[in-house]
Protein backbone atom coordinates (compact mmCIF):
# COMPACT_ATOMS: atom_id res chain seq x y z
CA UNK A 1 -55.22 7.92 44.85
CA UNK A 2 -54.26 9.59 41.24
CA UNK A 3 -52.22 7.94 39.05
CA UNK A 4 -48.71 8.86 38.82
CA UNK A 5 -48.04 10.01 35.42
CA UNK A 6 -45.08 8.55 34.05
CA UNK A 7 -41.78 10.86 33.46
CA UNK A 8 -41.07 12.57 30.73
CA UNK A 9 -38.01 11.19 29.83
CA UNK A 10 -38.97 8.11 30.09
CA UNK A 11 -41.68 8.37 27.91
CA UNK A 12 -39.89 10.22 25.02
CA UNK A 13 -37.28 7.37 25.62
CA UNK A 14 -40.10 4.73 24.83
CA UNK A 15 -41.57 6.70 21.95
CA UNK A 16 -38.17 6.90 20.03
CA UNK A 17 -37.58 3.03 20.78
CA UNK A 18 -41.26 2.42 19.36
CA UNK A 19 -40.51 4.19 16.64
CA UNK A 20 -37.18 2.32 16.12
CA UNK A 21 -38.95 -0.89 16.43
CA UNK A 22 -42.00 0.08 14.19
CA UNK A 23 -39.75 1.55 11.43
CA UNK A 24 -37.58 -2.49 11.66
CA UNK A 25 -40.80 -3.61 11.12
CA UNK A 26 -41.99 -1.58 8.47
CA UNK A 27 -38.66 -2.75 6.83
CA UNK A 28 -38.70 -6.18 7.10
CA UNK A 29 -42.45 -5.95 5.49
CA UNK A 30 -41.49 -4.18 2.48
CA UNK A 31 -38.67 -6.75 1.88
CA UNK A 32 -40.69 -9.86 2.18
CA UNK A 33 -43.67 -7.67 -0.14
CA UNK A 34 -41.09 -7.10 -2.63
CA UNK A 35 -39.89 -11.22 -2.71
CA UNK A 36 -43.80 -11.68 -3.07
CA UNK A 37 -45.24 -9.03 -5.17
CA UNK A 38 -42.05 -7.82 -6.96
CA UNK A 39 -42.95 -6.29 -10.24
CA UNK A 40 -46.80 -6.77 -9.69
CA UNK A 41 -47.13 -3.06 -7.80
CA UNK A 42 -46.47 -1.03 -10.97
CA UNK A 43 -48.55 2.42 -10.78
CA UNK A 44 -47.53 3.73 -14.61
CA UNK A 45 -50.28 3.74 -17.47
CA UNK A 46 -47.75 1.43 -19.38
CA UNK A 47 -47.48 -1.15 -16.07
CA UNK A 48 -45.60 -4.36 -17.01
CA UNK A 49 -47.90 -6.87 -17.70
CA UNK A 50 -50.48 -4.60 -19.57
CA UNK A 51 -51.25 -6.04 -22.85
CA UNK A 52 -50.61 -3.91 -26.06
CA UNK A 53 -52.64 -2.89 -29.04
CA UNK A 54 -50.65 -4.93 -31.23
CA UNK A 55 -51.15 -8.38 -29.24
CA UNK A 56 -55.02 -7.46 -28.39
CA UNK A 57 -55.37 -7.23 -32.00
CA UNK A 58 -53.47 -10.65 -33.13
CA UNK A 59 -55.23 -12.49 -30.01
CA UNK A 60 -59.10 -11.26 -31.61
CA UNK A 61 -57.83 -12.32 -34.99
CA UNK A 62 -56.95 -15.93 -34.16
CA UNK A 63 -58.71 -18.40 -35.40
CA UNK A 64 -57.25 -21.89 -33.67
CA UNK A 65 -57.02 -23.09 -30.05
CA UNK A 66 -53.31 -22.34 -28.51
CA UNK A 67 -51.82 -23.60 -25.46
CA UNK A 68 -49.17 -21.94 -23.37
CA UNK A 69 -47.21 -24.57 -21.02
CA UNK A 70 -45.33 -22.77 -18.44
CA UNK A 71 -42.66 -24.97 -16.82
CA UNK A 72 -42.00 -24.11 -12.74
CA UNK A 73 -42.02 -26.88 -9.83
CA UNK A 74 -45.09 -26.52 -7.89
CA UNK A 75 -45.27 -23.59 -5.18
CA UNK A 76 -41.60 -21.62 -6.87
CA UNK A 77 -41.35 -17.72 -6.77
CA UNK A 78 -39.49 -16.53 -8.58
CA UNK A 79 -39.94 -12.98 -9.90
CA UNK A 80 -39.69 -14.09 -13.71
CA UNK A 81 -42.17 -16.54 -13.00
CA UNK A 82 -44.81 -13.59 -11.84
CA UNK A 83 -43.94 -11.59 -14.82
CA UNK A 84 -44.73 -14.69 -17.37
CA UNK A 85 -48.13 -15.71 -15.08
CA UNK A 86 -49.06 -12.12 -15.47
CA UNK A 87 -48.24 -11.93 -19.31
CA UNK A 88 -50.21 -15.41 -19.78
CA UNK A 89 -53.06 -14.62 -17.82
CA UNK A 90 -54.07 -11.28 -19.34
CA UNK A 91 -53.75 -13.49 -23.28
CA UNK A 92 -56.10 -15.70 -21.47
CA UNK A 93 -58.34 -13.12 -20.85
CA UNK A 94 -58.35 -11.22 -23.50
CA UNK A 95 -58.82 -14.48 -25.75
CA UNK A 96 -60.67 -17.74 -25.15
CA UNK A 97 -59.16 -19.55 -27.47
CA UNK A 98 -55.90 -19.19 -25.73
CA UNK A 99 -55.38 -21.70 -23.14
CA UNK A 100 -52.70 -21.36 -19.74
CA UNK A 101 -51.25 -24.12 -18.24
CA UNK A 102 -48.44 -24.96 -15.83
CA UNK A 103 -46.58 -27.65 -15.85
CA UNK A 104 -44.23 -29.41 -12.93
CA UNK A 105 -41.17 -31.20 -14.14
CA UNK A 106 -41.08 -33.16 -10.65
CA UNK A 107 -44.72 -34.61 -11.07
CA UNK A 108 -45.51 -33.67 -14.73
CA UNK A 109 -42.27 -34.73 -16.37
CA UNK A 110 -44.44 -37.21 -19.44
CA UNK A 111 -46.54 -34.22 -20.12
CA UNK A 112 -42.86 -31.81 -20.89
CA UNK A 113 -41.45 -35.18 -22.77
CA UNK A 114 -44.19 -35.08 -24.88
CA UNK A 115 -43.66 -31.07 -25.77
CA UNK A 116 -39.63 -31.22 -26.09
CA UNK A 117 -39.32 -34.75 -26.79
CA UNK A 118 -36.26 -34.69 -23.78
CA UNK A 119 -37.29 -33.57 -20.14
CA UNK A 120 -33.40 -32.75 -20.04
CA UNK A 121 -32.54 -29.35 -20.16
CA UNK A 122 -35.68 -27.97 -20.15
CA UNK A 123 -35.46 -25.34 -17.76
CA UNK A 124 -38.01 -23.67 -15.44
CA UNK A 125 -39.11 -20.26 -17.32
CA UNK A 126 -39.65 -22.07 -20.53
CA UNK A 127 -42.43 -21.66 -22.12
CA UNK A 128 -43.85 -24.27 -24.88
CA UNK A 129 -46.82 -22.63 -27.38
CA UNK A 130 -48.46 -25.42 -29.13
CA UNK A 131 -51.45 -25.13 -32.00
CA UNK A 132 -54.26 -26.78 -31.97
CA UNK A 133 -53.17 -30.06 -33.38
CA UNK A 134 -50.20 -30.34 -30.85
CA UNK A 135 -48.27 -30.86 -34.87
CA UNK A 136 -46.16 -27.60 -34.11
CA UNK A 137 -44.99 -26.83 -31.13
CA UNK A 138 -42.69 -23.16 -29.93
CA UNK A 139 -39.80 -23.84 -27.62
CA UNK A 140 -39.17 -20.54 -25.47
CA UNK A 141 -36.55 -19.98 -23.26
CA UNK A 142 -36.45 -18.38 -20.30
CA UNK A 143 -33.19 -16.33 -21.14
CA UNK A 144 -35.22 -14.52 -23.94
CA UNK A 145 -37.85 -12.90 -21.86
CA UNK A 146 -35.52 -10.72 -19.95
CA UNK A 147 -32.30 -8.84 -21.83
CA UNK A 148 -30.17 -6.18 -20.74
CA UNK A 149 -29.02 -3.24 -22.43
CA UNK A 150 -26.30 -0.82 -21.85
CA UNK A 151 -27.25 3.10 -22.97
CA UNK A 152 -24.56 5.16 -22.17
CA UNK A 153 -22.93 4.03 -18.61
CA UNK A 154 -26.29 2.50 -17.37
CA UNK A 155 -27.13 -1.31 -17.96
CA UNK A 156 -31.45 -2.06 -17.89
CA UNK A 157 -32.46 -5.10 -17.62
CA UNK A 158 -35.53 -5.89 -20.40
CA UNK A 159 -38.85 -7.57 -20.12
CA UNK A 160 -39.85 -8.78 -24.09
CA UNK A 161 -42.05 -11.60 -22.48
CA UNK A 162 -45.33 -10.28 -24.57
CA UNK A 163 -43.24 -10.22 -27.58
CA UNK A 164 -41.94 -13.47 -27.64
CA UNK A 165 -45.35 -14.90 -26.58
CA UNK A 166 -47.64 -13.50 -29.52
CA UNK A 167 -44.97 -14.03 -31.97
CA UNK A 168 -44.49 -17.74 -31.12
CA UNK A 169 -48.88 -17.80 -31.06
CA UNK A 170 -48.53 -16.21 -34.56
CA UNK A 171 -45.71 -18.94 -35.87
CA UNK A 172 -47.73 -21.89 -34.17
CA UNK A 173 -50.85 -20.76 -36.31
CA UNK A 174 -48.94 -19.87 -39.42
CA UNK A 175 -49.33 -22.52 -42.41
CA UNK A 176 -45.43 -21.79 -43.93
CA UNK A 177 -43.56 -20.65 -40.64
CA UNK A 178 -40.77 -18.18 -41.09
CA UNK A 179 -37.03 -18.20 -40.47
CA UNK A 180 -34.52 -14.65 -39.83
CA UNK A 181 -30.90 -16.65 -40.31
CA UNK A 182 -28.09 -14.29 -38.41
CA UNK A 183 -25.15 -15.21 -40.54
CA UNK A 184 -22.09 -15.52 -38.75
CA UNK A 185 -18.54 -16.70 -39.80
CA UNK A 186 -17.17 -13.06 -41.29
CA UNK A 187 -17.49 -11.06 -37.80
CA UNK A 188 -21.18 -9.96 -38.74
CA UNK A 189 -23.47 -8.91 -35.90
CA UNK A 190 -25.34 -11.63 -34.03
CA UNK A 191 -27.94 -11.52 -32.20
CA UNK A 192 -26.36 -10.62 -29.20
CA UNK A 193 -25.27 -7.37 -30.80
CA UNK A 194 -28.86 -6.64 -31.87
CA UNK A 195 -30.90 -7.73 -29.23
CA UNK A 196 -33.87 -5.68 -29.61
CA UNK A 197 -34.19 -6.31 -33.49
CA UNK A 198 -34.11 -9.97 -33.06
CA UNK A 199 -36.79 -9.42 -30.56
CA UNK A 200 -38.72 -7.27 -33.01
CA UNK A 201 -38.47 -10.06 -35.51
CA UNK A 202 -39.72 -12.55 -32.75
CA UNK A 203 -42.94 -10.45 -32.51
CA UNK A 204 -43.71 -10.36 -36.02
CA UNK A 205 -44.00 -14.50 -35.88
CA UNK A 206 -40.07 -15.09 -37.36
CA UNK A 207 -38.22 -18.13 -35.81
CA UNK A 208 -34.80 -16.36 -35.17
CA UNK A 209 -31.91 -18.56 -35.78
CA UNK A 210 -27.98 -18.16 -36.60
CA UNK A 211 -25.70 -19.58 -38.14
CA UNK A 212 -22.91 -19.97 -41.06
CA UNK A 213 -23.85 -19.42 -44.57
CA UNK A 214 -22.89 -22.78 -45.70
CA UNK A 215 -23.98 -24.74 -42.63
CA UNK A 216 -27.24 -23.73 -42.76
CA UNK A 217 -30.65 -24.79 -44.48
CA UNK A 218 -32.75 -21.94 -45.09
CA UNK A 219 -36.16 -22.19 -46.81
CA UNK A 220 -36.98 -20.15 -49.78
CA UNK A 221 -39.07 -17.47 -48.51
CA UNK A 222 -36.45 -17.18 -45.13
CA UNK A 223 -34.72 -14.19 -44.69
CA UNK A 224 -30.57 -13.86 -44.60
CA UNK A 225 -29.41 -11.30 -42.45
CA UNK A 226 -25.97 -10.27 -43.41
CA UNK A 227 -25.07 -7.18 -40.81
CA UNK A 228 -21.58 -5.27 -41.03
CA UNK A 229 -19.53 -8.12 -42.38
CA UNK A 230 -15.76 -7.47 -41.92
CA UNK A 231 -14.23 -10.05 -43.72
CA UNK A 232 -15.11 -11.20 -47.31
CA UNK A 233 -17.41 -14.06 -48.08
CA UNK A 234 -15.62 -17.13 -50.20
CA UNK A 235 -16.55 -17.30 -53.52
CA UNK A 236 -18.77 -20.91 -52.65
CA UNK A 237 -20.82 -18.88 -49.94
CA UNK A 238 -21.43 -15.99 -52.50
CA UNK A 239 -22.66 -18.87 -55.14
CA UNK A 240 -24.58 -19.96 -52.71
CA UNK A 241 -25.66 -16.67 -51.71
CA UNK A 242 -26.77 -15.88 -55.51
CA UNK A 243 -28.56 -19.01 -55.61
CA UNK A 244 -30.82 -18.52 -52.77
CA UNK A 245 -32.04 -15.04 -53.87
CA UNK A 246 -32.08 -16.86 -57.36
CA UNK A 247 -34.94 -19.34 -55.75
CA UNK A 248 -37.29 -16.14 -54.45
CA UNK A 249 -35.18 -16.04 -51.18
CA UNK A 250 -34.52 -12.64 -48.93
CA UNK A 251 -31.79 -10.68 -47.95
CA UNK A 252 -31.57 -7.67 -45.25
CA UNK A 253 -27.50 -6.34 -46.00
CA UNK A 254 -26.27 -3.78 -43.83
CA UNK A 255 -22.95 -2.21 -43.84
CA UNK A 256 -21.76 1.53 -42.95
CA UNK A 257 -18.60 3.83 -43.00
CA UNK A 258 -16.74 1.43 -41.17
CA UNK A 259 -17.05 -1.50 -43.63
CA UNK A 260 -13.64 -2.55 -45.02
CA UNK A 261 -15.19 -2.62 -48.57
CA UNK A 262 -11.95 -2.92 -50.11
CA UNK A 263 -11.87 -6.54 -48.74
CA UNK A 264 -15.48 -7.62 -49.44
CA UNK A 265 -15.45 -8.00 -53.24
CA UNK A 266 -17.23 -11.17 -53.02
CA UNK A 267 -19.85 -9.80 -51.36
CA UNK A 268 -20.30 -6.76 -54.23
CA UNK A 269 -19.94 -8.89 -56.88
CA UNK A 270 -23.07 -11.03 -55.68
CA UNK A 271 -24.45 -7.66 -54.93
CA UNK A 272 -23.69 -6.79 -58.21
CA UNK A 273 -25.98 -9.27 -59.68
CA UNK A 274 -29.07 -7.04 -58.43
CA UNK A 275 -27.81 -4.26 -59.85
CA UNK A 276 -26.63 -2.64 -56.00
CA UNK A 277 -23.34 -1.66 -54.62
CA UNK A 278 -21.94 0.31 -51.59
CA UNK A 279 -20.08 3.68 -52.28
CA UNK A 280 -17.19 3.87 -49.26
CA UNK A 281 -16.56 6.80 -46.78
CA UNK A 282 -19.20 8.13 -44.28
CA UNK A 283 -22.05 10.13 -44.59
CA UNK A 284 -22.36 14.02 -43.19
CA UNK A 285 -25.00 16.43 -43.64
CA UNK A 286 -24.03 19.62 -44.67
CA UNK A 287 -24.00 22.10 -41.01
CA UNK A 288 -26.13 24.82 -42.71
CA UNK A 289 -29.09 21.81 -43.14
CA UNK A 290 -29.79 21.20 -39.88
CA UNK A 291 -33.25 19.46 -40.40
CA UNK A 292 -31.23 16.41 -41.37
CA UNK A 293 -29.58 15.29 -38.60
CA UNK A 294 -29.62 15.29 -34.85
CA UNK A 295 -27.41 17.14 -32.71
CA UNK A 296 -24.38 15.89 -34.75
CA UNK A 297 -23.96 15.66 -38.48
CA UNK A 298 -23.04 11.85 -38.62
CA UNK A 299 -26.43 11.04 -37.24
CA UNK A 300 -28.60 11.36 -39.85
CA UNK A 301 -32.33 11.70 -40.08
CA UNK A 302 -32.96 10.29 -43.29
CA UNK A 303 -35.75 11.93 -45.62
CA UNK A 304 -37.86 9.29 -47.70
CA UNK A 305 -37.52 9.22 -51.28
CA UNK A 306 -41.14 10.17 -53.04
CA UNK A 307 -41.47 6.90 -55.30
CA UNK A 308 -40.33 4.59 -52.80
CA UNK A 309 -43.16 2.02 -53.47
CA UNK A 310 -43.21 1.08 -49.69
CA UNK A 311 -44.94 3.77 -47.73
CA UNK A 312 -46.56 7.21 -47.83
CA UNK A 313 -44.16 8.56 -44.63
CA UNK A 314 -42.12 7.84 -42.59
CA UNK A 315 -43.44 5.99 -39.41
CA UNK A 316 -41.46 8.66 -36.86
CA UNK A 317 -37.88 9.92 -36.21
CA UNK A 318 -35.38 7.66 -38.35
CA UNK A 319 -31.35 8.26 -36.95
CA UNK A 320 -28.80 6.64 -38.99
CA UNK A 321 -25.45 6.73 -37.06
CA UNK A 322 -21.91 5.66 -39.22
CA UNK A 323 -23.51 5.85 -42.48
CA UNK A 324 -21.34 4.98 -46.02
CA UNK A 325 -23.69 5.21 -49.27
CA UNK A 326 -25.46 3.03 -51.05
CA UNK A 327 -25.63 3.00 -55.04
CA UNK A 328 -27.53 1.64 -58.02
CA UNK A 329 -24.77 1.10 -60.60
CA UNK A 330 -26.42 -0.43 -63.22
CA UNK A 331 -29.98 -2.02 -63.99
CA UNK A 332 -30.40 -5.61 -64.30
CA UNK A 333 -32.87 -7.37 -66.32
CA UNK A 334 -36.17 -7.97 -64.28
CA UNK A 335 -34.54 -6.25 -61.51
CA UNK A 336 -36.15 -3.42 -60.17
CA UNK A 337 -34.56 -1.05 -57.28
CA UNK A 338 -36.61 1.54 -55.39
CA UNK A 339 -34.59 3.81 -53.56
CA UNK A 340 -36.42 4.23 -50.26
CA UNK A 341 -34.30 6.50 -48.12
CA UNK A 342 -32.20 9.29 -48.66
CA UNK A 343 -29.92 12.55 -47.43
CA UNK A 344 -30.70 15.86 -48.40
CA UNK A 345 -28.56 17.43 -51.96
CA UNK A 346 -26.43 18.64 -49.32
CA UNK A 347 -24.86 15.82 -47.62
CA UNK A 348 -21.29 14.88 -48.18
CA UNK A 349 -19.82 11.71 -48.28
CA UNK A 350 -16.35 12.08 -46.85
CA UNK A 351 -13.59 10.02 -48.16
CA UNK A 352 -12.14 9.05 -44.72
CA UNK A 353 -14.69 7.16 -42.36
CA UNK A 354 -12.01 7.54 -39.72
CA UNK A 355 -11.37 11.40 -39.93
CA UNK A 356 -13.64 14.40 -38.16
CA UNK A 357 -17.24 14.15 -39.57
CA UNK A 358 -16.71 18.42 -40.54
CA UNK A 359 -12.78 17.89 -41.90
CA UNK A 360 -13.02 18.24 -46.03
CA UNK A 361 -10.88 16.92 -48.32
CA UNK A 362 -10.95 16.86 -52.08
CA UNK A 363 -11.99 13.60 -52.64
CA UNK A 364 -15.27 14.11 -50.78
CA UNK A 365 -18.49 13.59 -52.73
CA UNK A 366 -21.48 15.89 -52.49
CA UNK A 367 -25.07 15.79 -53.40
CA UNK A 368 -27.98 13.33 -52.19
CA UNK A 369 -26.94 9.94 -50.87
CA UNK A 370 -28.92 6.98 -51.28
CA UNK A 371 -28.78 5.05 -47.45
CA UNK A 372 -31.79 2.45 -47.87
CA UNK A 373 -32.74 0.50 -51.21
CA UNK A 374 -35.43 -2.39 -51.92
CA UNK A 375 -34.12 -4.58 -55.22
CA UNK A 376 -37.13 -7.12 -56.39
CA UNK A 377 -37.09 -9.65 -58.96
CA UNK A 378 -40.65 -12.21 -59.18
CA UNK A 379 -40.05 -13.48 -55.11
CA UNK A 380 -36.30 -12.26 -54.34
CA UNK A 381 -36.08 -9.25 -52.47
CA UNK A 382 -33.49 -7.27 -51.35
CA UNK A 383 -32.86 -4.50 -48.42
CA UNK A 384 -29.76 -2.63 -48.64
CA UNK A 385 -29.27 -0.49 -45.50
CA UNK A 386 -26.49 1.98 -45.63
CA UNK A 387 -25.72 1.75 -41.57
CA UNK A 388 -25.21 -0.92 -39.48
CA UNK A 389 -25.53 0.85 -36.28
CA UNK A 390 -29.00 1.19 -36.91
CA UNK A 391 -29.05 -2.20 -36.05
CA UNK A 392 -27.09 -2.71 -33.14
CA UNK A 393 -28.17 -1.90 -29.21
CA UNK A 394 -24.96 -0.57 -28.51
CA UNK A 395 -24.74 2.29 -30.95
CA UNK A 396 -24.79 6.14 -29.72
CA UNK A 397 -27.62 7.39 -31.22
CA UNK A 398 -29.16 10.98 -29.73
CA UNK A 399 -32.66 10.78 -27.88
CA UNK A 400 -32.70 6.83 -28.00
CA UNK A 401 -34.78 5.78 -24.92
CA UNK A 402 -34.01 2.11 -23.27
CA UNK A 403 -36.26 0.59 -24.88
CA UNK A 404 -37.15 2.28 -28.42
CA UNK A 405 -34.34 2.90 -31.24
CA UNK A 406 -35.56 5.94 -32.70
CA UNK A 407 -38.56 4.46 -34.97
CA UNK A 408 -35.69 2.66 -36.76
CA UNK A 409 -37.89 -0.79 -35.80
CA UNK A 410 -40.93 0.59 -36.99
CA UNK A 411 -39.21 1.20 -40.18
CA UNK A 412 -37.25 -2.40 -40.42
CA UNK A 413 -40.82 -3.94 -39.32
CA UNK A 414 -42.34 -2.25 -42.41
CA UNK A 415 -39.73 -3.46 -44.32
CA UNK A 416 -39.89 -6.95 -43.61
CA UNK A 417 -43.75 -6.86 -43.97
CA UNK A 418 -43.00 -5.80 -47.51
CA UNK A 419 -40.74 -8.06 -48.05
CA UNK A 420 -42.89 -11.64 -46.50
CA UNK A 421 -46.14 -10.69 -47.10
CA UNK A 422 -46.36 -10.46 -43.05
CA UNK A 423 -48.62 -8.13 -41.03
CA UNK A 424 -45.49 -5.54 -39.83
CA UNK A 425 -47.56 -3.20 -37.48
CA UNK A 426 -45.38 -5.26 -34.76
CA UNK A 427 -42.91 -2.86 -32.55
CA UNK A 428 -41.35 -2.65 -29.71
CA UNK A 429 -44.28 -0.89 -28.03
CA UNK A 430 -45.53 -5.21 -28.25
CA UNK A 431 -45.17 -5.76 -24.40
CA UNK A 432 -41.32 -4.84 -24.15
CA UNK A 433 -40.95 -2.71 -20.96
CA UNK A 434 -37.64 -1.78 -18.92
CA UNK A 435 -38.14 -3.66 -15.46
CA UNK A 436 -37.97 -1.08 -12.75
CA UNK A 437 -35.72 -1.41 -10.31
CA UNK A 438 -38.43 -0.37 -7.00
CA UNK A 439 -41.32 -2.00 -5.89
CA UNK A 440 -43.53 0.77 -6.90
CA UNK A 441 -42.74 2.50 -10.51
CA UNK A 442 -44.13 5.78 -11.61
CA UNK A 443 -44.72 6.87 -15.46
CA UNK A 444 -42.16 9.31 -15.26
CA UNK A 445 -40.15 11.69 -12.71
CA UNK A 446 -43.06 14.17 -13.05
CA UNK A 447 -45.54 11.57 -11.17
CA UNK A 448 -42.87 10.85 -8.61
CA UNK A 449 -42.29 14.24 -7.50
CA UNK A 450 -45.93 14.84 -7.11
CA UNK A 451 -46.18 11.63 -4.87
CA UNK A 452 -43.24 12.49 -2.63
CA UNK A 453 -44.38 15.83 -2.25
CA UNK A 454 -47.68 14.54 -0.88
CA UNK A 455 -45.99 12.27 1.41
CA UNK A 456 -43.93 14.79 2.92
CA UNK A 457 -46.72 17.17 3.14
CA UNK A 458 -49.01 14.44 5.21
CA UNK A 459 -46.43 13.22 7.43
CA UNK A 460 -45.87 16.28 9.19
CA UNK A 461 -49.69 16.37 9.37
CA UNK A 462 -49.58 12.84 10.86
CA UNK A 463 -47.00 13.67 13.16
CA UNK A 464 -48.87 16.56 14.34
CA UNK A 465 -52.08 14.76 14.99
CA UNK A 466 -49.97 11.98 16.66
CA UNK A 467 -48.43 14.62 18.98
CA UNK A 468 -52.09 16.08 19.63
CA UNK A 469 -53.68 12.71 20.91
CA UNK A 470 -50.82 12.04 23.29
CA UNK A 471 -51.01 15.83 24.57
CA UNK A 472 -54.51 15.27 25.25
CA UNK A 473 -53.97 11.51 27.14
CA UNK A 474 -51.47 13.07 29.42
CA UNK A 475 -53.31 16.30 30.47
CA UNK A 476 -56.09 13.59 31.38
CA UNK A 477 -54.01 11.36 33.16
């Protein structure tokens, strides 16, 4: 007797509840993949945990044993944990004199004791880089491998892992380790403010730190970073000030239109000593030269002055946002100032920071502007920077991606090479990546389209040969 075929309503009715129950499926899959391989499934040429040039090169130039002690219990995921696993192993790799470990703080708690001298408050993430002789050992904590940043109404979330990683290998190895001190006490910028510099510095092999001028204990070839002060210092902390530069110390100063500079004389007079000085209002480039600034006049592209005595060009697209002016007043003995940056003889420095960049007024200045300046004297060095926004993550600054400032890193990092003798071909490009916020990431929205036009394209293919096979069963049947 032939089969009854089943009804066709019936089976449609099946189909649509198989498909219901294979799409749950598919679902709940993709969720428990993404708990398990979050991060790891990253299709772009620049995929998270690919090394850069940068720490290829510093990991082939190393010349001691390192060990990297990752703390996590036994058996944890965690999706920070992949990220730093990923990071370690591919150092590993790419050097054998770099040596992965983790460690447990439930069965392994002597071995952490021994790295941080307390097991308290050692959290899991950190990450402890120790030279060969175990006599200098890099405390890194697991808050400073991911960041977030806010460009325009959008917040990313930051991976600097690789950063932090080869600049702690670099200050393990480093026979005089370096300090970057973040003075604070006169509503300066922190490192809060400038996230991705202090990162930057990290890279280059700097131990980051912050604190007050006179509660601190900085070595003599440190570095003082002294960003958009808005209250004066006291005239101790500019002695003090004066006699650190005095002992071959260094100084990065920043301040722009918005600086109250008729309330920081402290701070000019020490600047003073150096023969440098700030010259109030803000910076504006003249409409008719266009090839100076970027979509608006008060972000300036800076041109580099010819005898700088710190580089040949510029190392990309400089924006300067909330400029004022620096100056050279006078010349001091064995002081010498090279003016590194620059507007064009067409800028104008208005007299009011707080009225529209284009609105003249007769006490406006015009002519070039000096916005960057390197003093020296035998060790001291000085950076002046005429913008402090140039500095901080939160400033609007035209064409800025999430994680690059418009070269303006590349430019600091040469800057502070000149200045400690370091190797500055460090940047942001040194592992810091924006974490994506899919399982599966593209390069850019180019790639994506491409993909999800394929996909659409086979699925009505699939469909169709689905639909053939069962037209062919049932004609059997």
């Amino acid at each position: 007797m032939k089969k009854k075929p089943m009804p066709f309503t019936l089976y449609n009715a099946l189909l649509c509840l198989a498909a219901v129950v294979i799409a749950a499926m598919v679902c709940l899959v993709a969720q428990e993949a993404e708990k398990k391989w979050y991060l790891k499934w990253d299709v772009s040429e620049s995929r998270l945990s690919r090394l850069s040039d940068y720490t290829t090169e510093r990991l082939a130039a190393l010349d001691e044993e390192v060990t990297l002690s990752l703390v996590y219990p036994a058996g944890a995921e965690d999706a920070l944990r992949d990220l730093q696993l990923e990071t370690l192993g591919r150092m590993a790799a790419a050097c054998p004199k770099v040596r992965v470990e983790e460690l447990d703080p439930l069965t392994q708690p002597q071995r952490i004791a021994q790295l941080a001298g307390d097991v308290s408050g050692v959290r899991n993430g950190t990450v402890f880089v120790a030279n060969e002789d175990k006599n200098r050992v890099i405390r890194l904590e697991p808050d400073g491998f991911l960041f977030s940043r806010r460009i325009g109404q959008e917040i990313y979330t930051i991976y600097g892992g690789e950063a932090q990683l080869i600049g702690a290998v670099e200050r393990a190895c480093m026979d005089t380790p370096l300090a970057a001190w973040f003075l604070t006490g006169h509503g300066e910028l922190g490192q809060e403010d400038c996230q991705s510099f202090a990162l930057q510095l990290r890279a280059l092999g700097f131990d980051v730190r912050e604190g007050a001028l006179n509660g601190i204990q900085p070595a003599p070839n440190d570095v003082l970073l002294l960003l958009a002060p808005t209250e004066d210092l006291t005239a101790a902390e500019a002695d003090r000030l004066v006699a650190f530069l005095d002992g071959g110390g260094r100084l990065i100063v920043a301040c722009g239109a918005d600086a109250p500079f008729d309330r920081l004389g402290e701070l000019q007079a020490a600047l003073d000593v150096y023969g440098l000085g700030y010259r109030s209002g803000w910076a504006v480039e003249n409409p008719a030269e266009t090839a100076c600034y970027q979509d608006r006049p008060e972000w300036l592209q800076p041109l580099l002055c010819e005898e700088n005595g710190l580089m040949e060009e510029l190392p990309g697209r400089l924006i300067l946002p909330r400029s004022a002016a620096a100056s050279v007043p006078a010349l001091r003995p064995g002081v010498t100032a090279a003016a590194i940056l620059k507007t064009s003889g067409r800028a104008v420095l208005r007299a009011d920071p707080a009225a529209d960049p284009l609105y003249s007024s007769p006490a406006d200045q015009s002519g070039t502007l000096l916005l960057a300046v390197m003093a020296e004297k035998d060790d001291m060095r000085i950076l002046q920077l005429a913008s402090s926004d140039m500095l901080r993550d939160g400033a609007e600054t035209t064409g800025a991606a999430v994680v690059d400032a418009s070269e303006n890193l590349r430019f600091l990092a040469a800057c502070m090479a000149e200045m400690t003798d370091l190797d500055g071909t460090a940047t942001l490009e040194a592992g810091v990546k924006q974490l994506p916020a899919q399982l599966i990431t593209f390069e850019n929205q180019q790639v994506r389209l491409r993909v999800s036009a394929v996909i659409l394209a086979a699925l009505p293919c699939l469909i169709g040969v689905i639909m053939a096979v069962v037209l062919i069963r049932r004609r059997r049947l």
